[in-house]
Protein backbone atom coordinates (compact mmCIF):
# COMPACT_ATOMS: atom_id res chain seq x y z
CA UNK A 1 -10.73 10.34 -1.97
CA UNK A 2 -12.49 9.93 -5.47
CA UNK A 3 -12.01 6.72 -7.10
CA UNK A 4 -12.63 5.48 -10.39
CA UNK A 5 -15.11 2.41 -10.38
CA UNK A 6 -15.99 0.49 -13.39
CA UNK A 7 -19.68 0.08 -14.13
CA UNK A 8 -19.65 -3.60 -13.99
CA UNK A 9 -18.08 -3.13 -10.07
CA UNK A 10 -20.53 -0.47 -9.82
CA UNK A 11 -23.25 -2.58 -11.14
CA UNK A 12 -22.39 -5.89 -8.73
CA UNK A 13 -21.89 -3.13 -5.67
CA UNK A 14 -18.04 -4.35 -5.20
CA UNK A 15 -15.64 -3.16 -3.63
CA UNK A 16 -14.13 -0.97 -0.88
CA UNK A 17 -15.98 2.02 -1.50
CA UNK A 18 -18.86 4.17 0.22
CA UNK A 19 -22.22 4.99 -1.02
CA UNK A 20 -20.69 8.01 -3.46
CA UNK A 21 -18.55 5.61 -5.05
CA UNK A 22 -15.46 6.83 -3.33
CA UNK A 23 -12.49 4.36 -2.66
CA UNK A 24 -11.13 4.28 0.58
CA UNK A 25 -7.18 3.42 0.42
CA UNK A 26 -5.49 1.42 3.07
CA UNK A 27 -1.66 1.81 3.92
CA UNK A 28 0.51 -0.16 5.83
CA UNK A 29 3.46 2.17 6.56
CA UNK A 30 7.07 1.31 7.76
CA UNK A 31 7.63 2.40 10.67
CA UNK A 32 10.55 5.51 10.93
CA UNK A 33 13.09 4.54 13.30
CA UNK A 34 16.48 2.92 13.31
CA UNK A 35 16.09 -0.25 12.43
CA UNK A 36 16.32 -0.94 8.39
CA UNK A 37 14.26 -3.46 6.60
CA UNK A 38 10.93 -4.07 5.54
CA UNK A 39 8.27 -4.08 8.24
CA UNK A 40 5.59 -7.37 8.99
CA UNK A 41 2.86 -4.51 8.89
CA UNK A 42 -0.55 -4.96 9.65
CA UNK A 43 -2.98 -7.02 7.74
CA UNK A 44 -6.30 -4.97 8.03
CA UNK A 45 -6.18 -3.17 4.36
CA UNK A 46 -5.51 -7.26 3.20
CA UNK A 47 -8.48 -8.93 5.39
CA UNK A 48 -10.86 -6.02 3.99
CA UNK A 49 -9.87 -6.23 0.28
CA UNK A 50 -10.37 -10.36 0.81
CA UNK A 51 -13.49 -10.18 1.86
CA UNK A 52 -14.67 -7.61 -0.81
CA UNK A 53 -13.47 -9.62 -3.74
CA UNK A 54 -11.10 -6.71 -4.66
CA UNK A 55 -7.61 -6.27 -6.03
CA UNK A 56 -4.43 -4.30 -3.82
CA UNK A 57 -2.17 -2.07 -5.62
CA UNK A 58 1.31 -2.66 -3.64
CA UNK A 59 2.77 0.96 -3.77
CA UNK A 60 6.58 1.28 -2.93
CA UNK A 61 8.25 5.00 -1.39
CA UNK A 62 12.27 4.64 -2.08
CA UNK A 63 14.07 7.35 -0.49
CA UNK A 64 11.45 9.52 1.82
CA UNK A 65 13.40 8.87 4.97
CA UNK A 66 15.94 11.77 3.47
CA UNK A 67 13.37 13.90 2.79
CA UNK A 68 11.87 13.77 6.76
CA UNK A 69 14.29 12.05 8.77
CA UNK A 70 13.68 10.07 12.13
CA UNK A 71 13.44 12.86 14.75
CA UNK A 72 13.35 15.56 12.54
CA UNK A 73 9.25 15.31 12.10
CA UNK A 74 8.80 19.08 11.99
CA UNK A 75 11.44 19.85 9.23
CA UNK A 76 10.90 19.23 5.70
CA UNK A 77 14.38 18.60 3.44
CA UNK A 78 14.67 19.10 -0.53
CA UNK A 79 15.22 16.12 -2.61
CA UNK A 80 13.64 13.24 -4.33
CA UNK A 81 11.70 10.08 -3.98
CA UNK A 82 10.67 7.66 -6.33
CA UNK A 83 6.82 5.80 -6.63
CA UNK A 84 6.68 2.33 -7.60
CA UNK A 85 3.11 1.88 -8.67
CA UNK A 86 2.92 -2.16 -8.74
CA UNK A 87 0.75 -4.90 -10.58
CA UNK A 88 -2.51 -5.09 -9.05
CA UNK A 89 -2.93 -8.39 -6.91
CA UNK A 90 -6.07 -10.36 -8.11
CA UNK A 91 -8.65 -10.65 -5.67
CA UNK A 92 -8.13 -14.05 -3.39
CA UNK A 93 -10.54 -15.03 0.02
CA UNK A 94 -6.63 -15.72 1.50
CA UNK A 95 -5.42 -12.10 3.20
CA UNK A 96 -2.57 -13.53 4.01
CA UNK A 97 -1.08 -14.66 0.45
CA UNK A 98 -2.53 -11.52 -0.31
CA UNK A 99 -0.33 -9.89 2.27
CA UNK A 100 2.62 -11.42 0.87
CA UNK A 101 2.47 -11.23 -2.58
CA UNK A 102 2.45 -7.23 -1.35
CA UNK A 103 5.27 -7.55 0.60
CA UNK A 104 7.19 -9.44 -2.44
CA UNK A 105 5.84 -6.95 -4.30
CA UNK A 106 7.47 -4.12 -2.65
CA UNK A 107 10.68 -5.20 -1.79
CA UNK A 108 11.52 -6.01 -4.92
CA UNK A 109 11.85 -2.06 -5.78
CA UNK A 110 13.72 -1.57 -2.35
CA UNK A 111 17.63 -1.01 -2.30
CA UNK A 112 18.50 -4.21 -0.95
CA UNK A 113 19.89 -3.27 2.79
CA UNK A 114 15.70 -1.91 3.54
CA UNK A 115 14.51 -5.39 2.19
C-alpha cells in the first residue's frame, strides 16, 4: 500500500516502510463472535511502531457487524458504517502505553455496550 513519507523520515530512513517507501499498516481486529466489547488484541503492530520511532493512527469501525454478520461470512448486507480516523499517538520505546492509549483511543467512539 503506498504511503506518504515526509522527506525528513525519508531522509533519517524511519519508519515502517520497505525499500519503495511503502507503509505497511498493522490491524488489530475484534474478533466476530458473540461476545460484545472491545478485544485485548495483539500487540505486534505496537512493539514494531516502538521500536521504529513511529506514530499509530488508532482507527475505529462502528457498525460493520450489520453489514457481515457472525456466520453469515459469505453474504454481504446494505447499510452503513462510520470511520473514526483518530489523533496520531507520538512515538514512545513503551508498546504497551502505546497499546493503550489505542485502545482508549478507540473506545471512546464505540456505543458504549462494545466498550
Amino acid at each position: 500500500m503506498p504511503g506518504a513519507r515526509s522527506g525528513a523520515a525519508k531522509a533519517a530512513g524511519r519508519g515502517p516502510h520497505d525499500a519503495g517507501g511503502h507503509w505497511a499498516p498493522g490491524a488489530q481486529e475484534g474478533a466476530a463472535g458473540p461476545e460484545r466489547g472491545l478485544p485485548a488484541g495483539a500487540q505486534g503492530a505496537f512493539s514494531i511502531a516502538a521500536k521504529a520511532g513511529v506514530p499509530v493512527v488508532p482507527v475505529t469501525l462502528v457498525g460493520t457487524g450489520r453489514l457481515m454478520p457472525n456466520g453469515q461470512e459469505a453474504r454481504l448486507f446494505g447499510g452503513r458504517a462510520r470511520v473514526i480516523v483518530h489523533p496520531a499517538i507520538p512515538p514512545s520505546k513503551d508498546a504497551d502505553a502505546m497499546a493503550a492509549a489505542a485502545r482508549d483511543a478507540i473506545a471512546t467512539a464505540l456505543p458504549p455496550d462494545q466498550r
